[in-house]
C-alpha atoms as a PDB file:
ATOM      1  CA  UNK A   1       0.000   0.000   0.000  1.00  0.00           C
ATOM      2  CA  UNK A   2       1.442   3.283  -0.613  1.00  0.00           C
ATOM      3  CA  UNK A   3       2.042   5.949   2.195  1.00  0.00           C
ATOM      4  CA  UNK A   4      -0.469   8.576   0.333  1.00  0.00           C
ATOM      5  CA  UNK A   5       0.848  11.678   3.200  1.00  0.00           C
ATOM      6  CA  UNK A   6       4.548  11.217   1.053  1.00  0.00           C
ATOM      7  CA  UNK A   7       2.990  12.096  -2.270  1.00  0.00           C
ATOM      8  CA  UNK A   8       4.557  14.801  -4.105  1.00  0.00           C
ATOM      9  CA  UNK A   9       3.349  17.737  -6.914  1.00  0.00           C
ATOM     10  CA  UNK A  10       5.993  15.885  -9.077  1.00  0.00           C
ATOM     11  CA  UNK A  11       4.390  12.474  -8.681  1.00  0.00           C
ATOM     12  CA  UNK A  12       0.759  13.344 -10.330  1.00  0.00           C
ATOM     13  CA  UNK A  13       1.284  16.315 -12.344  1.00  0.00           C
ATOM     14  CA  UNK A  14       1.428  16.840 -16.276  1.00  0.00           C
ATOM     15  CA  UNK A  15       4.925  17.761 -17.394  1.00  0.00           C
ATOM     16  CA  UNK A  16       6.102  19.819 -19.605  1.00  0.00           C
ATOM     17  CA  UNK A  17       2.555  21.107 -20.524  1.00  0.00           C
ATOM     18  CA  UNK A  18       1.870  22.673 -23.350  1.00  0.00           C
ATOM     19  CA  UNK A  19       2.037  26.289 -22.925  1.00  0.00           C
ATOM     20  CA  UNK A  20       1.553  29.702 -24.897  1.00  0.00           C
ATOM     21  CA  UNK A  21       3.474  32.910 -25.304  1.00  0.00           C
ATOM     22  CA  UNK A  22       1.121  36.397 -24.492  1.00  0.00           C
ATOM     23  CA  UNK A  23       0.892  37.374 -27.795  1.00  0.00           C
ATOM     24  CA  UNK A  24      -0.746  33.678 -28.617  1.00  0.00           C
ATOM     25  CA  UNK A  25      -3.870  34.568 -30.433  1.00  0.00           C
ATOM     26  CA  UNK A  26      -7.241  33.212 -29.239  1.00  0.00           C
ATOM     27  CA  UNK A  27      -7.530  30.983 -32.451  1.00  0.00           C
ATOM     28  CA  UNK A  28      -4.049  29.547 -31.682  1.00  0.00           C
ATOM     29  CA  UNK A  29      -5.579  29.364 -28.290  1.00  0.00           C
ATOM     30  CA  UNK A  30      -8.969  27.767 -28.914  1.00  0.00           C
ATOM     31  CA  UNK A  31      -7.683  25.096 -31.669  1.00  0.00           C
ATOM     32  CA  UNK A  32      -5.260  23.974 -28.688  1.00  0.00           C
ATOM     33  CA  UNK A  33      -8.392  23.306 -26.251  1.00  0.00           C
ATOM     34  CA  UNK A  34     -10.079  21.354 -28.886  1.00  0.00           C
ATOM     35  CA  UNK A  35      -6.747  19.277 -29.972  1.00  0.00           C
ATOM     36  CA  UNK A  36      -6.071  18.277 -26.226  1.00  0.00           C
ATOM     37  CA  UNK A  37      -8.990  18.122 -24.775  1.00  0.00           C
ATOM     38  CA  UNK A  38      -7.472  19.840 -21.120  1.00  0.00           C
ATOM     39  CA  UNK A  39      -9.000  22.673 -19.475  1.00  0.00           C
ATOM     40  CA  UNK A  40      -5.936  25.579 -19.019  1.00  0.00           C
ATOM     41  CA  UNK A  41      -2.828  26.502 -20.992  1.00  0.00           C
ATOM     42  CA  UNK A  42      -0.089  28.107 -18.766  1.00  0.00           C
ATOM     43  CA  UNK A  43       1.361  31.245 -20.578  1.00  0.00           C
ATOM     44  CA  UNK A  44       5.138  31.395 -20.389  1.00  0.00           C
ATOM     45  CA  UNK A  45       7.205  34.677 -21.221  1.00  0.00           C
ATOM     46  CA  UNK A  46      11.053  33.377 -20.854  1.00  0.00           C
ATOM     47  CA  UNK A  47       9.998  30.415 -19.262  1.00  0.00           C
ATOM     48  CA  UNK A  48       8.092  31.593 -16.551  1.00  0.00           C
ATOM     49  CA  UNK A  49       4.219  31.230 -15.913  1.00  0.00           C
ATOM     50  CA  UNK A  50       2.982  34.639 -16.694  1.00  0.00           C
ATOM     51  CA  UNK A  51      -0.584  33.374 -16.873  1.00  0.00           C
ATOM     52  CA  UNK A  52      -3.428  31.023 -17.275  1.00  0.00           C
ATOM     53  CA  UNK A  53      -5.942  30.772 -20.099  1.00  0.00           C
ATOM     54  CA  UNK A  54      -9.376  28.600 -19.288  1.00  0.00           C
ATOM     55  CA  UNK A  55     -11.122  27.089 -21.640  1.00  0.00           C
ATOM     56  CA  UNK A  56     -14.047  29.134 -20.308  1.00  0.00           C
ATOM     57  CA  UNK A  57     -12.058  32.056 -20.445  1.00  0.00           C
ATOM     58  CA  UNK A  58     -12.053  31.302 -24.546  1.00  0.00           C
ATOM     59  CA  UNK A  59     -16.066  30.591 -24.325  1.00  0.00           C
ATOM     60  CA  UNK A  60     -16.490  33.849 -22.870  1.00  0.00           C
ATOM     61  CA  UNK A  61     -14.327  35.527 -25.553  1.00  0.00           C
ATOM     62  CA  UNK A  62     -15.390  34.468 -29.029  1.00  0.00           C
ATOM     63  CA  UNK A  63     -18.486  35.856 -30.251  1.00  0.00           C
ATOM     64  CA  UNK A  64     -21.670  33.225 -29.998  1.00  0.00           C
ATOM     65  CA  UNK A  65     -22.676  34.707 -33.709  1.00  0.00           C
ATOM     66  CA  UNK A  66     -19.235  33.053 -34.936  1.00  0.00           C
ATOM     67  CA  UNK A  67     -19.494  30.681 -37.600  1.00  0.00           C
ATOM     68  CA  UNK A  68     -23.443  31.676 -38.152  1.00  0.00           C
ATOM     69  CA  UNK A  69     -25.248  33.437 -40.313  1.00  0.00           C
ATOM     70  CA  UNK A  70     -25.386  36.276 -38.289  1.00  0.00           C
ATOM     71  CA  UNK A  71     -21.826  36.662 -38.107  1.00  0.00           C
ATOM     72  CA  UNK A  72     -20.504  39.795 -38.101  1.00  0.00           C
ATOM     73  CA  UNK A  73     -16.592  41.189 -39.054  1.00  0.00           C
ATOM     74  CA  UNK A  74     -17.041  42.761 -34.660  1.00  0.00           C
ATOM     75  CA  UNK A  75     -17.436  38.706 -33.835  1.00  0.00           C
ATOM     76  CA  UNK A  76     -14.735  38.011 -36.422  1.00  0.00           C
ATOM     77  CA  UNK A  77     -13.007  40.598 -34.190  1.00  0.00           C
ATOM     78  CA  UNK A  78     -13.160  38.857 -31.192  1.00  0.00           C
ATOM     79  CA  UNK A  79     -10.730  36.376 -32.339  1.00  0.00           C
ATOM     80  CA  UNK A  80      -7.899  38.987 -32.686  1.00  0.00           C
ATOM     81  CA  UNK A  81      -7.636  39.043 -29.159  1.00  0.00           C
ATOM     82  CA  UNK A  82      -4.344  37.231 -27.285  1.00  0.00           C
ATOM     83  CA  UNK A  83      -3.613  35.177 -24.218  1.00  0.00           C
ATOM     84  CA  UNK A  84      -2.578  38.747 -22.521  1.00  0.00           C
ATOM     85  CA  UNK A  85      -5.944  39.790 -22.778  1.00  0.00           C
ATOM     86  CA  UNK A  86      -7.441  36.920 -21.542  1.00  0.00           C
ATOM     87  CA  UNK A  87      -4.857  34.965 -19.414  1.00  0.00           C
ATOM     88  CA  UNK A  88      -6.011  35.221 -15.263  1.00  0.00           C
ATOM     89  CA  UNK A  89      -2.392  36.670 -13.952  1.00  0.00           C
ATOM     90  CA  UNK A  90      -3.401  36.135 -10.177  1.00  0.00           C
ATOM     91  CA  UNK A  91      -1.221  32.411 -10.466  1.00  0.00           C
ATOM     92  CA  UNK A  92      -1.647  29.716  -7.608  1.00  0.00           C
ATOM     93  CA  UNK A  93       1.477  27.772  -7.976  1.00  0.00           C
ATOM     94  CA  UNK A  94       3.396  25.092  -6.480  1.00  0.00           C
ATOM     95  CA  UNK A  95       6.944  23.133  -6.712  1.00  0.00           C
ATOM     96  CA  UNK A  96       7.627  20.374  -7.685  1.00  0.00           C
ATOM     97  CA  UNK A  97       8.351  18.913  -4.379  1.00  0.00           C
ATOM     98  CA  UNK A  98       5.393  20.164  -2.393  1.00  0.00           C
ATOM     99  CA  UNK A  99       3.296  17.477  -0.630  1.00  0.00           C
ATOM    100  CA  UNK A 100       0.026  16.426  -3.193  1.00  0.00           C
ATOM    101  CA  UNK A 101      -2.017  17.232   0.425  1.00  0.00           C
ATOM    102  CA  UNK A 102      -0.645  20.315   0.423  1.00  0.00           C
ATOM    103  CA  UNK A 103      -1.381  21.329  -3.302  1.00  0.00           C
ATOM    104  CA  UNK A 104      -4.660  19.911  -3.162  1.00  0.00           C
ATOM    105  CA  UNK A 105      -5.585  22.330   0.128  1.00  0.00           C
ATOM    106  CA  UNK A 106      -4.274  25.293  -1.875  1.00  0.00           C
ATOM    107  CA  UNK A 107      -6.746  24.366  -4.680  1.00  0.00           C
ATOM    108  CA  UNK A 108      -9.791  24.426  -2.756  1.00  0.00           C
ATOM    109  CA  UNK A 109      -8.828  27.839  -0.677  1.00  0.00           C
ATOM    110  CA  UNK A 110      -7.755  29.466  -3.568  1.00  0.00           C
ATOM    111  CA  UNK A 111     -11.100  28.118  -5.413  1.00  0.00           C
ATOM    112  CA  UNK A 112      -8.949  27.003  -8.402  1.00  0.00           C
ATOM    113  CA  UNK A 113      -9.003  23.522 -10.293  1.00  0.00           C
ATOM    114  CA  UNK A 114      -5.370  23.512 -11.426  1.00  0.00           C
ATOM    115  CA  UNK A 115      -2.027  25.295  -9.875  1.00  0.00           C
ATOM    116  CA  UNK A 116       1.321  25.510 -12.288  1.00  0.00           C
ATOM    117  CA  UNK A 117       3.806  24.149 -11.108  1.00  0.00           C
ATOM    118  CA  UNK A 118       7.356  25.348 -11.012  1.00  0.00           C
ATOM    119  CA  UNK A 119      11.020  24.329 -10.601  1.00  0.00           C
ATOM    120  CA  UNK A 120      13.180  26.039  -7.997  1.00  0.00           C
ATOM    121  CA  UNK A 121      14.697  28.798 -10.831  1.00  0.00           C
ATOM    122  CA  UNK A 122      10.727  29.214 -10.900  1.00  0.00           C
ATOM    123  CA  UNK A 123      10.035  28.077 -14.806  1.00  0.00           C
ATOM    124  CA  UNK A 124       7.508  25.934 -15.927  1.00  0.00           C
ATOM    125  CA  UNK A 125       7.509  22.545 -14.874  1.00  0.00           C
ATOM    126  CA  UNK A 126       4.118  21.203 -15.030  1.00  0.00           C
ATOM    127  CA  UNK A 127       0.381  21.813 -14.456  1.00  0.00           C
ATOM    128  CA  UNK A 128      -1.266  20.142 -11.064  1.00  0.00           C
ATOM    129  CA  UNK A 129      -4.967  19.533 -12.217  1.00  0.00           C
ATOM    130  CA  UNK A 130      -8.015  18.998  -9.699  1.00  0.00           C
ATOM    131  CA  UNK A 131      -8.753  15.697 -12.166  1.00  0.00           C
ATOM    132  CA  UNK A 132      -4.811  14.549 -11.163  1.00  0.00           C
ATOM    133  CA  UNK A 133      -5.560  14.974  -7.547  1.00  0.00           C
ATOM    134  CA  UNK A 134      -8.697  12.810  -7.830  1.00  0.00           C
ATOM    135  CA  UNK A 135      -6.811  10.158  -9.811  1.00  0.00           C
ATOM    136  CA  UNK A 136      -4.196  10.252  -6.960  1.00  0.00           C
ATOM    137  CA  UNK A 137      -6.731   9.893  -4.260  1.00  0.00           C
ATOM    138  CA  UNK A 138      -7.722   6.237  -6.002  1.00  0.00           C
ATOM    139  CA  UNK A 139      -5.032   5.230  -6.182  1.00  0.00           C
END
Protein backbone atom coordinates (compact mmCIF):
# COMPACT_ATOMS: atom_id res chain seq x y z
CA UNK A 1 0.00 0.00 0.00
CA UNK A 2 1.44 3.28 -0.61
CA UNK A 3 2.04 5.95 2.19
CA UNK A 4 -0.47 8.58 0.33
CA UNK A 5 0.85 11.68 3.20
CA UNK A 6 4.55 11.22 1.05
CA UNK A 7 2.99 12.10 -2.27
CA UNK A 8 4.56 14.80 -4.11
CA UNK A 9 3.35 17.74 -6.91
CA UNK A 10 5.99 15.89 -9.08
CA UNK A 11 4.39 12.47 -8.68
CA UNK A 12 0.76 13.34 -10.33
CA UNK A 13 1.28 16.31 -12.34
CA UNK A 14 1.43 16.84 -16.28
CA UNK A 15 4.93 17.76 -17.39
CA UNK A 16 6.10 19.82 -19.60
CA UNK A 17 2.56 21.11 -20.52
CA UNK A 18 1.87 22.67 -23.35
CA UNK A 19 2.04 26.29 -22.93
CA UNK A 20 1.55 29.70 -24.90
CA UNK A 21 3.47 32.91 -25.30
CA UNK A 22 1.12 36.40 -24.49
CA UNK A 23 0.89 37.37 -27.79
CA UNK A 24 -0.75 33.68 -28.62
CA UNK A 25 -3.87 34.57 -30.43
CA UNK A 26 -7.24 33.21 -29.24
CA UNK A 27 -7.53 30.98 -32.45
CA UNK A 28 -4.05 29.55 -31.68
CA UNK A 29 -5.58 29.36 -28.29
CA UNK A 30 -8.97 27.77 -28.91
CA UNK A 31 -7.68 25.10 -31.67
CA UNK A 32 -5.26 23.97 -28.69
CA UNK A 33 -8.39 23.31 -26.25
CA UNK A 34 -10.08 21.35 -28.89
CA UNK A 35 -6.75 19.28 -29.97
CA UNK A 36 -6.07 18.28 -26.23
CA UNK A 37 -8.99 18.12 -24.78
CA UNK A 38 -7.47 19.84 -21.12
CA UNK A 39 -9.00 22.67 -19.48
CA UNK A 40 -5.94 25.58 -19.02
CA UNK A 41 -2.83 26.50 -20.99
CA UNK A 42 -0.09 28.11 -18.77
CA UNK A 43 1.36 31.24 -20.58
CA UNK A 44 5.14 31.40 -20.39
CA UNK A 45 7.20 34.68 -21.22
CA UNK A 46 11.05 33.38 -20.85
CA UNK A 47 10.00 30.42 -19.26
CA UNK A 48 8.09 31.59 -16.55
CA UNK A 49 4.22 31.23 -15.91
CA UNK A 50 2.98 34.64 -16.69
CA UNK A 51 -0.58 33.37 -16.87
CA UNK A 52 -3.43 31.02 -17.27
CA UNK A 53 -5.94 30.77 -20.10
CA UNK A 54 -9.38 28.60 -19.29
CA UNK A 55 -11.12 27.09 -21.64
CA UNK A 56 -14.05 29.13 -20.31
CA UNK A 57 -12.06 32.06 -20.44
CA UNK A 58 -12.05 31.30 -24.55
CA UNK A 59 -16.07 30.59 -24.33
CA UNK A 60 -16.49 33.85 -22.87
CA UNK A 61 -14.33 35.53 -25.55
CA UNK A 62 -15.39 34.47 -29.03
CA UNK A 63 -18.49 35.86 -30.25
CA UNK A 64 -21.67 33.23 -30.00
CA UNK A 65 -22.68 34.71 -33.71
CA UNK A 66 -19.24 33.05 -34.94
CA UNK A 67 -19.49 30.68 -37.60
CA UNK A 68 -23.44 31.68 -38.15
CA UNK A 69 -25.25 33.44 -40.31
CA UNK A 70 -25.39 36.28 -38.29
CA UNK A 71 -21.83 36.66 -38.11
CA UNK A 72 -20.50 39.80 -38.10
CA UNK A 73 -16.59 41.19 -39.05
CA UNK A 74 -17.04 42.76 -34.66
CA UNK A 75 -17.44 38.71 -33.83
CA UNK A 76 -14.74 38.01 -36.42
CA UNK A 77 -13.01 40.60 -34.19
CA UNK A 78 -13.16 38.86 -31.19
CA UNK A 79 -10.73 36.38 -32.34
CA UNK A 80 -7.90 38.99 -32.69
CA UNK A 81 -7.64 39.04 -29.16
CA UNK A 82 -4.34 37.23 -27.29
CA UNK A 83 -3.61 35.18 -24.22
CA UNK A 84 -2.58 38.75 -22.52
CA UNK A 85 -5.94 39.79 -22.78
CA UNK A 86 -7.44 36.92 -21.54
CA UNK A 87 -4.86 34.97 -19.41
CA UNK A 88 -6.01 35.22 -15.26
CA UNK A 89 -2.39 36.67 -13.95
CA UNK A 90 -3.40 36.13 -10.18
CA UNK A 91 -1.22 32.41 -10.47
CA UNK A 92 -1.65 29.72 -7.61
CA UNK A 93 1.48 27.77 -7.98
CA UNK A 94 3.40 25.09 -6.48
CA UNK A 95 6.94 23.13 -6.71
CA UNK A 96 7.63 20.37 -7.68
CA UNK A 97 8.35 18.91 -4.38
CA UNK A 98 5.39 20.16 -2.39
CA UNK A 99 3.30 17.48 -0.63
CA UNK A 100 0.03 16.43 -3.19
CA UNK A 101 -2.02 17.23 0.42
CA UNK A 102 -0.64 20.31 0.42
CA UNK A 103 -1.38 21.33 -3.30
CA UNK A 104 -4.66 19.91 -3.16
CA UNK A 105 -5.58 22.33 0.13
CA UNK A 106 -4.27 25.29 -1.87
CA UNK A 107 -6.75 24.37 -4.68
CA UNK A 108 -9.79 24.43 -2.76
CA UNK A 109 -8.83 27.84 -0.68
CA UNK A 110 -7.76 29.47 -3.57
CA UNK A 111 -11.10 28.12 -5.41
CA UNK A 112 -8.95 27.00 -8.40
CA UNK A 113 -9.00 23.52 -10.29
CA UNK A 114 -5.37 23.51 -11.43
CA UNK A 115 -2.03 25.29 -9.88
CA UNK A 116 1.32 25.51 -12.29
CA UNK A 117 3.81 24.15 -11.11
CA UNK A 118 7.36 25.35 -11.01
CA UNK A 119 11.02 24.33 -10.60
CA UNK A 120 13.18 26.04 -8.00
CA UNK A 121 14.70 28.80 -10.83
CA UNK A 122 10.73 29.21 -10.90
CA UNK A 123 10.04 28.08 -14.81
CA UNK A 124 7.51 25.93 -15.93
CA UNK A 125 7.51 22.54 -14.87
CA UNK A 126 4.12 21.20 -15.03
CA UNK A 127 0.38 21.81 -14.46
CA UNK A 128 -1.27 20.14 -11.06
CA UNK A 129 -4.97 19.53 -12.22
CA UNK A 130 -8.01 19.00 -9.70
CA UNK A 131 -8.75 15.70 -12.17
CA UNK A 132 -4.81 14.55 -11.16
CA UNK A 133 -5.56 14.97 -7.55
CA UNK A 134 -8.70 12.81 -7.83
CA UNK A 135 -6.81 10.16 -9.81
CA UNK A 136 -4.20 10.25 -6.96
CA UNK A 137 -6.73 9.89 -4.26
CA UNK A 138 -7.72 6.24 -6.00
CA UNK A 139 -5.03 5.23 -6.18
Amino acid sequence: MTDRTALTVADWMTPDPVAVAPEAGLIEIRALFRRHQFHHVPVVADSRPVGVVSDRDVLAAVSPFLDTPGETARDVDTLARTAADLMATDLQTVALDAPLAVASRRMVEAEVSSLLVVNEDGALAGILTARDVLRASTG
